[in-house]
N, C-alpha and C. Protein backbone atom coordinates (compact mmCIF):
# COMPACT_ATOMS: atom_id res chain seq x y z
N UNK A 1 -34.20 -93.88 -34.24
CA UNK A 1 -35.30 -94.61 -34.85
C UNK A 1 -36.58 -93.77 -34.77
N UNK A 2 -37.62 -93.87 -35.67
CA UNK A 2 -38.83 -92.89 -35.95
C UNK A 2 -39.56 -93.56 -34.36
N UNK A 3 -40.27 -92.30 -34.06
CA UNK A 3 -41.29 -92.79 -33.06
C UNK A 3 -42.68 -93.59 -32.88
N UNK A 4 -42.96 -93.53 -34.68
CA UNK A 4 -44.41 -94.41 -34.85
C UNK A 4 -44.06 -95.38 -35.16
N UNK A 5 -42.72 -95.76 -35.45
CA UNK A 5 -42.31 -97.51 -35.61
C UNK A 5 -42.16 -98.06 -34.10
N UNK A 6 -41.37 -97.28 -33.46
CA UNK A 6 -41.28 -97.71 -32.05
C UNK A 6 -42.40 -98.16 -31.10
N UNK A 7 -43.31 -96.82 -31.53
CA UNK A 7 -44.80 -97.64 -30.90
C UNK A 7 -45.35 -98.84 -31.25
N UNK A 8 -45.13 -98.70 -32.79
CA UNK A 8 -46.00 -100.27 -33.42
C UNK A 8 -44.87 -101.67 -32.63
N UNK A 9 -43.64 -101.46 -32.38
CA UNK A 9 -42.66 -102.40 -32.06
C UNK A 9 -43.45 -102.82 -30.89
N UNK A 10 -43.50 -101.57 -29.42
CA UNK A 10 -43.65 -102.00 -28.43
C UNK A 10 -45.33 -102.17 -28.17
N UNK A 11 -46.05 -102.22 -29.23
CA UNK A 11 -47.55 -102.10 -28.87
C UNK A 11 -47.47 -104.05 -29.20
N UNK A 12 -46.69 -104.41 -30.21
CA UNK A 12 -46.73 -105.53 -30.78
C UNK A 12 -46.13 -106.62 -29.22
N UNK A 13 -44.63 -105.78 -28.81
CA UNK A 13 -44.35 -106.61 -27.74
C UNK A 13 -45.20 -106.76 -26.43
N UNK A 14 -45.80 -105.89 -26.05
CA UNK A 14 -46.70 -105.93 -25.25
C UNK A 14 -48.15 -107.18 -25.83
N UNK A 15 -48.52 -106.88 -26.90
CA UNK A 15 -49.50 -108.08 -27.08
C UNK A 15 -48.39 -109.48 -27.02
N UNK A 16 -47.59 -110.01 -27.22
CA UNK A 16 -46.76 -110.54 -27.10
C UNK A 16 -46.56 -111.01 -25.78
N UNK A 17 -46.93 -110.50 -25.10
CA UNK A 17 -46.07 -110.58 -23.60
C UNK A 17 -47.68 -111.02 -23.16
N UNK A 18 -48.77 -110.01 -23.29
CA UNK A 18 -49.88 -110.46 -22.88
C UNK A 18 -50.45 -111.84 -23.17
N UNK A 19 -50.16 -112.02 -24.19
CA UNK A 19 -50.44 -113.86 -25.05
C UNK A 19 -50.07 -114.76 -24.00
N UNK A 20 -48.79 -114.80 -23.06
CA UNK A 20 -48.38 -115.71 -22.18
C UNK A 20 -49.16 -115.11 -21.05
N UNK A 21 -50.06 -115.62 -20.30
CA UNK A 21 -50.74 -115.19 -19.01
C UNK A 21 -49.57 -115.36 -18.11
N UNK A 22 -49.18 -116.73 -17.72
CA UNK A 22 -48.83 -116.62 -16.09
C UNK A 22 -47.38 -116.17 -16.31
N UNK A 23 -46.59 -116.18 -17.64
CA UNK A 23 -45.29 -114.99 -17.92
C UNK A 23 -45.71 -113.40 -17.27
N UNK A 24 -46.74 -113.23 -17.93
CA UNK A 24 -46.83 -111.93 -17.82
C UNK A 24 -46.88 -111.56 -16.22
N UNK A 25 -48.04 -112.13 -15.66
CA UNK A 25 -48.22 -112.24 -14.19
C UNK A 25 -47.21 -112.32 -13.29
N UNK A 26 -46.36 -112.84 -13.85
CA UNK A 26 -44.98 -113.58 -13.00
C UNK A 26 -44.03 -112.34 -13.41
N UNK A 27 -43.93 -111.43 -14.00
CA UNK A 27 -43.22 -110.25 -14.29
C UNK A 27 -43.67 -109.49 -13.61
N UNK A 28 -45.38 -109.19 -13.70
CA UNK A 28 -45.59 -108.11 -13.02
C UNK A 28 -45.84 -108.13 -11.72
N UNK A 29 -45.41 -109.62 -11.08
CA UNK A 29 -45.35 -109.19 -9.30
C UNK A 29 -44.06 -108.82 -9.33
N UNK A 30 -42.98 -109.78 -10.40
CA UNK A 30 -41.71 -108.78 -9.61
C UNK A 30 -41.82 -107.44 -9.54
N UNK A 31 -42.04 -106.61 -10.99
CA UNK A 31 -42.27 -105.53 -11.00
C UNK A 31 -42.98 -105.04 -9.72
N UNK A 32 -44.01 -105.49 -9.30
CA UNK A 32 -45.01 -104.62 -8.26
C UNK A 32 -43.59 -105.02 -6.81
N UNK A 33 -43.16 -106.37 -6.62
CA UNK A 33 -42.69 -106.12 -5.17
C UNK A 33 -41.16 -105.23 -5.47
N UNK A 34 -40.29 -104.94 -6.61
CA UNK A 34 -39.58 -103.79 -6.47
C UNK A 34 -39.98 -102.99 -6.27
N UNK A 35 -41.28 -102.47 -6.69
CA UNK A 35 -41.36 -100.96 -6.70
C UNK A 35 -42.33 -100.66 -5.19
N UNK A 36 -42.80 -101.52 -4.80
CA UNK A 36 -43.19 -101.34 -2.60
C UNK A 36 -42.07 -101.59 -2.31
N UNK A 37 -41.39 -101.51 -2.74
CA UNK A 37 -39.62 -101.37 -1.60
C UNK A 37 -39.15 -100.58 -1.76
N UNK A 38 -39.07 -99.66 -2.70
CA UNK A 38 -38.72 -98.58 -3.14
C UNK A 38 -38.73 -97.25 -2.02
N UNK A 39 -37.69 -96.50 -1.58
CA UNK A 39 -37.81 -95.47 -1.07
C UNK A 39 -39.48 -94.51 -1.12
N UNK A 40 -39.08 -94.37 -2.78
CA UNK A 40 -39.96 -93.42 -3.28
C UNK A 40 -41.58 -93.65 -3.17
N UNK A 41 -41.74 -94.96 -3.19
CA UNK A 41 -42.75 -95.69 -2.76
C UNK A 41 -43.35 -95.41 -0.86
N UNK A 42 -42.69 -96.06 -0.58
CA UNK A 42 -42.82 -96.25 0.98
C UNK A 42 -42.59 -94.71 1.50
N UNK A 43 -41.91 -94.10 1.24
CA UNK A 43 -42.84 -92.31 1.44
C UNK A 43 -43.57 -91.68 0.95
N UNK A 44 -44.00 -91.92 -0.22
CA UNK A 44 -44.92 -91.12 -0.40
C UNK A 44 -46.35 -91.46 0.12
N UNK A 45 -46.95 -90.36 0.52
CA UNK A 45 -48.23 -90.32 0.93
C UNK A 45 -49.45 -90.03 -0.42
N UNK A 46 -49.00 -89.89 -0.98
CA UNK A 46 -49.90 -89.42 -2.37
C UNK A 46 -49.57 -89.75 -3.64
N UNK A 47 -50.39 -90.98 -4.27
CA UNK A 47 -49.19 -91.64 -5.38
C UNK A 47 -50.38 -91.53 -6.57
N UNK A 48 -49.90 -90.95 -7.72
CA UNK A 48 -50.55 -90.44 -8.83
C UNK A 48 -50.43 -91.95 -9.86
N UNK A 49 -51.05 -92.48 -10.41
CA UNK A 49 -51.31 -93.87 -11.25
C UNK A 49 -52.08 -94.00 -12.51
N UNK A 50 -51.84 -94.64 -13.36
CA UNK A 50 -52.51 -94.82 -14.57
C UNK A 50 -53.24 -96.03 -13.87
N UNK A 51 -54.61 -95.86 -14.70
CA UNK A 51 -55.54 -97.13 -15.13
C UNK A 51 -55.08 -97.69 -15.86
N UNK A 52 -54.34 -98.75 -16.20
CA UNK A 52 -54.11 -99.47 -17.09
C UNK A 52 -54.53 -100.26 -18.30
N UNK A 53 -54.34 -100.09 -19.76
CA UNK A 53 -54.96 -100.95 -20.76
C UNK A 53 -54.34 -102.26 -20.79
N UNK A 54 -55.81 -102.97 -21.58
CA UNK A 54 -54.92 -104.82 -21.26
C UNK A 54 -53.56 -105.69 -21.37
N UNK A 55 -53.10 -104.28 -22.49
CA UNK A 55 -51.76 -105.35 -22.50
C UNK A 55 -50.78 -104.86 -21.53
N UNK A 56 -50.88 -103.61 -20.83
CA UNK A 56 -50.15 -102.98 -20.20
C UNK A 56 -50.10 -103.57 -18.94
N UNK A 57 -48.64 -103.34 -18.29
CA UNK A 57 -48.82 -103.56 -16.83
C UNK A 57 -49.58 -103.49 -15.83
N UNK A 58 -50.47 -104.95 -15.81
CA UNK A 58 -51.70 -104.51 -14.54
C UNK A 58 -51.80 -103.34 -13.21
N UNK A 59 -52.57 -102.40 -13.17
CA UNK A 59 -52.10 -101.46 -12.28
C UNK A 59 -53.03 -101.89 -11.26
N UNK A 60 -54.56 -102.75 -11.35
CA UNK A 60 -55.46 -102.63 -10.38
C UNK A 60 -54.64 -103.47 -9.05
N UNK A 61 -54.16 -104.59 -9.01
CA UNK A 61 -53.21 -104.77 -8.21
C UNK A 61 -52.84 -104.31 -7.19
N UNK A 62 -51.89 -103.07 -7.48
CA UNK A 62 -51.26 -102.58 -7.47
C UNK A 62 -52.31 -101.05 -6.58
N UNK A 63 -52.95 -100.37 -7.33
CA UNK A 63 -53.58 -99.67 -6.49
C UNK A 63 -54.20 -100.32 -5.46
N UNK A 64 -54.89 -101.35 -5.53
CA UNK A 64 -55.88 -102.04 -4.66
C UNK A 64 -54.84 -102.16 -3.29
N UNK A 65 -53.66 -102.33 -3.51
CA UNK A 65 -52.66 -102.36 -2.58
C UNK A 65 -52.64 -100.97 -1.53
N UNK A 66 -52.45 -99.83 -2.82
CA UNK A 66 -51.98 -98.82 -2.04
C UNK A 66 -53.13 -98.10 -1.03
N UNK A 67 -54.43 -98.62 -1.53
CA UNK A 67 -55.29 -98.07 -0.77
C UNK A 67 -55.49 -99.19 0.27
N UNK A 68 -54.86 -100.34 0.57
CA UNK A 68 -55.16 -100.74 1.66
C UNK A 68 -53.38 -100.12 2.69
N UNK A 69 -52.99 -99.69 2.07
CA UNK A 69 -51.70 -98.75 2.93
C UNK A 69 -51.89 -97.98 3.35
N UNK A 70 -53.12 -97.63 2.75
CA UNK A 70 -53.81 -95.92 3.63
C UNK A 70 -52.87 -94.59 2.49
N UNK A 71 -52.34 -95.17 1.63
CA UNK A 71 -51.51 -94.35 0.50
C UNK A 71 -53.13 -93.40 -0.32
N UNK A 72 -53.09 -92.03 -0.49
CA UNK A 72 -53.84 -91.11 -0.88
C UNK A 72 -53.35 -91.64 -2.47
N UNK A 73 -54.71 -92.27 -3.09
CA UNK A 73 -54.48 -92.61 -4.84
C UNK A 73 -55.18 -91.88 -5.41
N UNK A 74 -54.11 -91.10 -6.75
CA UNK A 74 -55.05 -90.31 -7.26
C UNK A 74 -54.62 -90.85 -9.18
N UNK A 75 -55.73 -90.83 -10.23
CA UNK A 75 -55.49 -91.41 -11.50
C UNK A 75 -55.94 -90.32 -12.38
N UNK A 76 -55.49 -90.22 -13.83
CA UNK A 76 -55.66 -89.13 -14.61
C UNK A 76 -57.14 -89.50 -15.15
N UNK A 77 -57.27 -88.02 -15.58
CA UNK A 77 -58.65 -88.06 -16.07
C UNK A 77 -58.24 -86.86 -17.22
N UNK A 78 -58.96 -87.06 -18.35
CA UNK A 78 -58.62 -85.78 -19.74
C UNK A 78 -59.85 -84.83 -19.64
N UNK A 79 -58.88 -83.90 -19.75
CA UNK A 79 -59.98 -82.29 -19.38
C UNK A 79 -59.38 -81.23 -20.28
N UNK A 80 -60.23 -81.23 -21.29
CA UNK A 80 -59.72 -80.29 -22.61
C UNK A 80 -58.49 -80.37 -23.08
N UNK A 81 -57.76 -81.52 -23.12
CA UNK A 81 -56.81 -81.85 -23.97
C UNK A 81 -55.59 -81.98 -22.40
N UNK A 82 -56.04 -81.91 -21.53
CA UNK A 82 -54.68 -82.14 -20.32
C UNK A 82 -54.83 -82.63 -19.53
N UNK A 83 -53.80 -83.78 -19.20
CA UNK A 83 -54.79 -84.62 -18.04
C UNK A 83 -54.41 -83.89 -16.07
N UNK A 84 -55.69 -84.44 -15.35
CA UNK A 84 -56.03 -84.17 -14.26
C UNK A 84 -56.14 -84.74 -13.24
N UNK A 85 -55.55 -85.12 -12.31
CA UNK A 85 -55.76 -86.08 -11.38
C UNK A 85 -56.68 -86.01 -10.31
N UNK A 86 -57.52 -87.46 -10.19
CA UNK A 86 -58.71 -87.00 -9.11
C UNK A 86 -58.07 -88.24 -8.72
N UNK A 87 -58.26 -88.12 -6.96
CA UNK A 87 -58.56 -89.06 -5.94
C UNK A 87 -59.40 -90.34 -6.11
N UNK A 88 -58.77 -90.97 -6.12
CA UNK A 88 -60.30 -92.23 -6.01
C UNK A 88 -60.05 -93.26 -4.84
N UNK A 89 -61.36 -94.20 -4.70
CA UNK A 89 -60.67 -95.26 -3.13
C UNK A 89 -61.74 -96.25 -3.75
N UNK A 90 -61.81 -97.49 -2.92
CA UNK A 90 -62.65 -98.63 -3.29
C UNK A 90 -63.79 -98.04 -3.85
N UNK A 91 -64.69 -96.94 -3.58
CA UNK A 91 -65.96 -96.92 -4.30
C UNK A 91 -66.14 -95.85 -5.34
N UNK A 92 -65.02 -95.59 -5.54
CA UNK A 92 -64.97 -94.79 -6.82
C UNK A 92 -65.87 -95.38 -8.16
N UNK A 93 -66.53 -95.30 -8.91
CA UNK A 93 -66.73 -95.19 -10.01
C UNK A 93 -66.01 -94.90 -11.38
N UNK A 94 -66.24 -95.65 -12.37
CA UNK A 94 -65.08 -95.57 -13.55
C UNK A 94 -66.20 -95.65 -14.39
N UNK A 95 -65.50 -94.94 -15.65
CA UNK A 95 -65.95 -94.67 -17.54
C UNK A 95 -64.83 -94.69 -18.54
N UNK A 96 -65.48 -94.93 -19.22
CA UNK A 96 -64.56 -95.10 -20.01
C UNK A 96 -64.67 -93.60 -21.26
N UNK A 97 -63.52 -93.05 -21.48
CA UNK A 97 -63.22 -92.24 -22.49
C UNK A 97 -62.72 -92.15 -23.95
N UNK A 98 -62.62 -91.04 -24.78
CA UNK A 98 -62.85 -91.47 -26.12
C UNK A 98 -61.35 -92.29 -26.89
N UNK A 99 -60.23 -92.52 -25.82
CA UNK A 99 -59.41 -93.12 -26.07
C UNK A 99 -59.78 -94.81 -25.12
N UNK A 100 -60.69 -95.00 -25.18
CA UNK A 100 -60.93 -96.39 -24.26
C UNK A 100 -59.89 -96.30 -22.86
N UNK A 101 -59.74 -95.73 -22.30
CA UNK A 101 -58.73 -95.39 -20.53
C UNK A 101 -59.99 -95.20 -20.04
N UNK A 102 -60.01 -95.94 -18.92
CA UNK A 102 -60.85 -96.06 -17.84
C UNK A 102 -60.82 -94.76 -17.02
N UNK A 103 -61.95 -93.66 -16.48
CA UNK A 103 -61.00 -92.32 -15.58
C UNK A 103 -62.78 -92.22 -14.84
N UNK A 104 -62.43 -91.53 -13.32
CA UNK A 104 -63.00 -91.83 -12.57
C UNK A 104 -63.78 -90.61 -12.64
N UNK A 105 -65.35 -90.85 -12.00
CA UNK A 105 -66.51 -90.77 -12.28
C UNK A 105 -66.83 -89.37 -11.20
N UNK A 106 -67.06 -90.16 -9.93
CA UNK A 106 -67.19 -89.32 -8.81
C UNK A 106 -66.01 -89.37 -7.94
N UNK A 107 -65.41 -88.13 -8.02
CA UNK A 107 -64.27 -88.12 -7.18
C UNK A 107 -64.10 -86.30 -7.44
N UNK A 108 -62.41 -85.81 -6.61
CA UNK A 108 -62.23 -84.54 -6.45
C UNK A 108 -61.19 -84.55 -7.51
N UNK A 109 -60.50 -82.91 -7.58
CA UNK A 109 -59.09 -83.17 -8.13
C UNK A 109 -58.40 -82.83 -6.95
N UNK A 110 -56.89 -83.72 -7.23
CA UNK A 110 -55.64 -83.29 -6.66
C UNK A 110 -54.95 -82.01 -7.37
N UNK A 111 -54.30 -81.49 -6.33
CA UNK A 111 -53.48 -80.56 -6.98
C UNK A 111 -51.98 -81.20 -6.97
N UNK A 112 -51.45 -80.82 -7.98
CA UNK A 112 -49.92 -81.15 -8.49
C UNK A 112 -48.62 -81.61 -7.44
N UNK A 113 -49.24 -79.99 -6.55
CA UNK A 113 -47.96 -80.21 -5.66
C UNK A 113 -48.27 -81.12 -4.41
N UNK A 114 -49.79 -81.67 -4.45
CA UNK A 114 -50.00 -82.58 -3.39
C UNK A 114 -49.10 -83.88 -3.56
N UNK A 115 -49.41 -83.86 -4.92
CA UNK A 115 -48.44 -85.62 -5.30
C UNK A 115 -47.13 -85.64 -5.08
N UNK A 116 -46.94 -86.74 -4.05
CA UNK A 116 -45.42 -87.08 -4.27
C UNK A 116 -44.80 -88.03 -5.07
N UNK A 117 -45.65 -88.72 -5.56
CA UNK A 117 -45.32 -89.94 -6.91
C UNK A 117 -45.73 -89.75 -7.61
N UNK A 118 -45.51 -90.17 -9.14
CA UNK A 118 -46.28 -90.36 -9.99
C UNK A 118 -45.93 -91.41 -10.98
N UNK A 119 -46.43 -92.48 -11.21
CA UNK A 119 -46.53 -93.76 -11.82
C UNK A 119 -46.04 -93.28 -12.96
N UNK A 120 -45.78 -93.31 -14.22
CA UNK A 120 -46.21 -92.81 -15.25
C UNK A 120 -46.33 -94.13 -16.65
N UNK A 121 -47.39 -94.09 -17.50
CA UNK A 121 -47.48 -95.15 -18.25
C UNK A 121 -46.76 -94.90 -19.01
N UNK A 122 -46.21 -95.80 -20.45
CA UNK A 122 -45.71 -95.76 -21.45
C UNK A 122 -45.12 -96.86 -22.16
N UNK A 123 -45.41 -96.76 -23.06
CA UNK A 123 -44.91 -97.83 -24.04
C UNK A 123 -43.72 -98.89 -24.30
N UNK A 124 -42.89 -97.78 -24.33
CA UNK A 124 -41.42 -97.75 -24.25
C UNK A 124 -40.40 -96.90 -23.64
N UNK A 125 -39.47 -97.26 -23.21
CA UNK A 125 -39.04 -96.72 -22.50
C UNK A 125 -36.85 -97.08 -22.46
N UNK A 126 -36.77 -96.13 -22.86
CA UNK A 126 -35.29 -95.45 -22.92
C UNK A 126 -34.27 -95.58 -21.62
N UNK A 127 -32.96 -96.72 -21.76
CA UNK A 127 -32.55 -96.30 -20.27
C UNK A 127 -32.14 -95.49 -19.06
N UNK A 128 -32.08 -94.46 -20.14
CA UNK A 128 -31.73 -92.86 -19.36
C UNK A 128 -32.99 -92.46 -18.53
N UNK A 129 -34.27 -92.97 -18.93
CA UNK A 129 -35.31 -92.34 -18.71
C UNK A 129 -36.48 -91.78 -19.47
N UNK A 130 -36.15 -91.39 -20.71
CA UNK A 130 -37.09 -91.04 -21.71
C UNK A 130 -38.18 -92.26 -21.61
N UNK A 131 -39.21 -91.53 -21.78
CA UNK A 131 -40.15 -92.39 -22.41
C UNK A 131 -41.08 -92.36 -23.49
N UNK A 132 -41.54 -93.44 -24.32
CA UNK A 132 -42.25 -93.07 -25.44
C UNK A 132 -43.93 -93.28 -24.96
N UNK A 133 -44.49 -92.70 -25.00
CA UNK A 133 -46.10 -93.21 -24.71
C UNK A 133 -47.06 -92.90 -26.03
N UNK A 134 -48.07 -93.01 -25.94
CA UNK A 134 -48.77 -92.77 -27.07
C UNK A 134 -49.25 -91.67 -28.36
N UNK A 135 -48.29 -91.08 -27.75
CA UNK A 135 -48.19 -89.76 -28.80
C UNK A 135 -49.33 -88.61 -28.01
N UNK A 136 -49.96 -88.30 -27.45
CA UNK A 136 -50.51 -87.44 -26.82
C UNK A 136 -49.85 -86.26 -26.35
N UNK A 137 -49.12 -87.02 -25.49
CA UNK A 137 -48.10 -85.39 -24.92
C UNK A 137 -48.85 -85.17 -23.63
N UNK A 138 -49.87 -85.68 -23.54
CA UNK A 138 -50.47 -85.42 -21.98
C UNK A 138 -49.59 -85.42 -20.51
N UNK A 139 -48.78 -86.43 -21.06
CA UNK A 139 -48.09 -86.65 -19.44
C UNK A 139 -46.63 -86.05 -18.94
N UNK A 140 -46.04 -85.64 -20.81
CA UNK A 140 -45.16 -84.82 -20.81
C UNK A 140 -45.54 -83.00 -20.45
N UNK A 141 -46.95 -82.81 -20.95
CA UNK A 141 -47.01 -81.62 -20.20
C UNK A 141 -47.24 -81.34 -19.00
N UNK A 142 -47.70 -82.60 -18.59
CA UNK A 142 -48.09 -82.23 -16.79
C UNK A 142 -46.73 -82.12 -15.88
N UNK A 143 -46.20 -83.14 -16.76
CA UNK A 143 -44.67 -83.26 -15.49
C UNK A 143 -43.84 -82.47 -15.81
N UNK A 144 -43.64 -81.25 -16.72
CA UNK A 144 -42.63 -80.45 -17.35
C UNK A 144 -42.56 -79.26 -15.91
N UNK A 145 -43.32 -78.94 -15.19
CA UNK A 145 -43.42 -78.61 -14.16
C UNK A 145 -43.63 -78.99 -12.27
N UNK A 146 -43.16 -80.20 -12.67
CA UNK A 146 -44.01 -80.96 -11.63
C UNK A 146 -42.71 -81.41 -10.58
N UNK A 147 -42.49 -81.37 -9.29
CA UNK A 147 -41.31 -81.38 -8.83
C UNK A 147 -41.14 -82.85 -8.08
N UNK A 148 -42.10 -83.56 -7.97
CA UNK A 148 -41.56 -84.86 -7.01
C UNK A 148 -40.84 -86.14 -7.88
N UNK A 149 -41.46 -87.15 -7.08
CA UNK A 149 -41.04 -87.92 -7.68
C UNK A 149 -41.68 -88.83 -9.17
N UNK A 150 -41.06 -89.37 -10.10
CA UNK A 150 -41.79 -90.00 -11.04
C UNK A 150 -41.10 -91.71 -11.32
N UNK A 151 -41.56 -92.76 -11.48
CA UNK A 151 -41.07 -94.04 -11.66
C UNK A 151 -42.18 -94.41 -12.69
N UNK A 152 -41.44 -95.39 -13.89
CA UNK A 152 -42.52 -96.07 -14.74
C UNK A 152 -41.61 -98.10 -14.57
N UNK A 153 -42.96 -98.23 -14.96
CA UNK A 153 -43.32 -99.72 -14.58
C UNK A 153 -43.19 -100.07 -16.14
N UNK A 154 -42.23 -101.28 -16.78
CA UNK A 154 -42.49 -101.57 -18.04
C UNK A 154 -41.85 -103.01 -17.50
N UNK A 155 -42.08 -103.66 -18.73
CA UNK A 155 -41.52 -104.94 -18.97
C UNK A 155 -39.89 -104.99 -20.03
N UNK A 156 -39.00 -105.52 -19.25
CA UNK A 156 -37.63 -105.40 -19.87
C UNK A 156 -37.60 -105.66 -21.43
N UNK A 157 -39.14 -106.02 -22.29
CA UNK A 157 -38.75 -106.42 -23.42
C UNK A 157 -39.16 -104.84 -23.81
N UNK A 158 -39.95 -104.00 -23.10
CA UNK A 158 -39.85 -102.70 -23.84
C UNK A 158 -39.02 -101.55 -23.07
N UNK A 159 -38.01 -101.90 -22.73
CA UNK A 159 -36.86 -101.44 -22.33
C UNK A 159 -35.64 -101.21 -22.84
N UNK A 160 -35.43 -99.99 -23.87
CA UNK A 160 -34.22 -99.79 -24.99
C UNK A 160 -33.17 -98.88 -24.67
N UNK A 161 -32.01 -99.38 -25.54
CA UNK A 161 -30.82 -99.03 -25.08
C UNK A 161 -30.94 -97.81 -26.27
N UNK A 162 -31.89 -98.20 -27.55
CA UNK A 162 -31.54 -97.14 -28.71
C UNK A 162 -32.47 -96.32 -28.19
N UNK A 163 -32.03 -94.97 -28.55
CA UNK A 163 -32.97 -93.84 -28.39
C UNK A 163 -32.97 -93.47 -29.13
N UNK A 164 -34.65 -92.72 -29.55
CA UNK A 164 -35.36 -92.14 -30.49
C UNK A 164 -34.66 -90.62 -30.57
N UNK A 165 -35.48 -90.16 -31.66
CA UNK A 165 -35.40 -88.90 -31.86
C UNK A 165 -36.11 -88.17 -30.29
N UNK A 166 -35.47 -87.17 -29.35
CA UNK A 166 -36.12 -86.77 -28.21
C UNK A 166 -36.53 -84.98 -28.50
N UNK A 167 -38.01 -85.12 -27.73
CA UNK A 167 -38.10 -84.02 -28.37
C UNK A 167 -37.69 -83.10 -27.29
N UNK A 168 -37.70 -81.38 -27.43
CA UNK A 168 -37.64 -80.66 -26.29
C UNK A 168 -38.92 -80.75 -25.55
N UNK A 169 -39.96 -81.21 -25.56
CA UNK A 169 -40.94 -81.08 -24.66
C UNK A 169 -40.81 -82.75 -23.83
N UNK A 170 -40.08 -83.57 -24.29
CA UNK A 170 -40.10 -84.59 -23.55
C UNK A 170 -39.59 -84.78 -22.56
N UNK A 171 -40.20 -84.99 -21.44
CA UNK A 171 -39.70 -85.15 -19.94
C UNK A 171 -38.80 -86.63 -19.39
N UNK A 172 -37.78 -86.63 -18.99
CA UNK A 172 -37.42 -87.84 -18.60
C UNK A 172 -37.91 -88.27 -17.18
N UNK A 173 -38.14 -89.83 -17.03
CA UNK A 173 -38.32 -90.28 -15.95
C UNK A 173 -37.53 -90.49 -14.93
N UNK A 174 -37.66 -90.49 -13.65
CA UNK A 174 -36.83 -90.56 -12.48
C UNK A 174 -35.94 -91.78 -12.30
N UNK A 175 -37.08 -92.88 -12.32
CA UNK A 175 -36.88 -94.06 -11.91
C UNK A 175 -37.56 -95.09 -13.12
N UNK A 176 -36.74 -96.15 -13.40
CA UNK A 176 -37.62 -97.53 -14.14
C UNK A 176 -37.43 -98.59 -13.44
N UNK A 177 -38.32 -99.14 -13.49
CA UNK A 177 -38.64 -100.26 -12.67
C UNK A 177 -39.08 -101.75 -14.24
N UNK A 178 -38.39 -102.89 -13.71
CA UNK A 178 -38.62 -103.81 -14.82
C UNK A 178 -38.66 -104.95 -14.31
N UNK A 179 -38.78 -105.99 -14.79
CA UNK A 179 -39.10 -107.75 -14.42
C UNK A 179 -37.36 -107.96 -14.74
């Protein structure tokens, strides 16, 4: 199936899913208490995360969590076309960028091999692992080199058995996590 239909599918199911509040809510704690049980979770010391857009899987939650674990959180930020991860903690500061993603203000960067997780957002998502995200390519180039671990957070209605056309630069995910 083409990849710009797939987005419009799962951009549609996601508003969809967002329309029901306490559905959605009620998905995304399961989602959040699988994935704190998780091996990959509960070791890592350094967990890389998207800011989340509204229809997407609430992430503040979810970080707000990891920094009371004493878990090192670090979120992307776009820096000449590639994204970058800086550290942030309760008094971080946020802006918003020319794709409306929230990315933090005053903070450091992480380096790559510090992270042992990495969240990763996306749209849709393939059961092997592929994932579709917004056409950028940002997150497929960061992780094409990147050795730890990676898990994405979706909701089982954007969770497909058909797979797209895959490209060679597309990275598969480690782990999916779903309601």
């Amino acid at each position: 199936m083409d990849k710009f239909l797939l987005r419009k599918i799962a951009k549609n199911n996601l508003i969809q899913i967002a329309k029901n509040k306490e559905s959605k809510v009620l998905a995304e704690e399961i989602i959040f208490n699988k994935l704190i049980k998780t091996a990959d979770f509960v070791n890592a010391k350094t967990i890389a995360i998207y800011l989340s857009l509204p229809n997407e899987f609430n992430t503040k939650n979810l970080i707000n969590y990891m920094i009371s674990q004493k878990k090192r959180v670090c979120v992307p930020k776009i820096n000449e076309n590639e994204i970058v991860f800086y550290e942030i903690d309760e008094l971080t500061q946020f802006r918003q960028n020319k794709f409306k993603i929230f990315e933090p203000i005053n903070s450091f960067v992480i380096n790559k091999n510090e992270i042992d997780l990495i969240v990763t957002p996306g749209l849709m998502f393939h059961k092997s692992g592929y994932r579709l995200g917004y056409g950028g390519g940002f997150y497929d180039k960061y992780l094409k080199d990147y050795l730890g671990n990676t898990i994405a957070l979706t909701f089982k209605k954007n969770l497909t058995k058909t797979l797209w056309q895959v490209d060679t630069f597309d990275i598969k995910i480690k782990k999916i996590i779903n309601d």
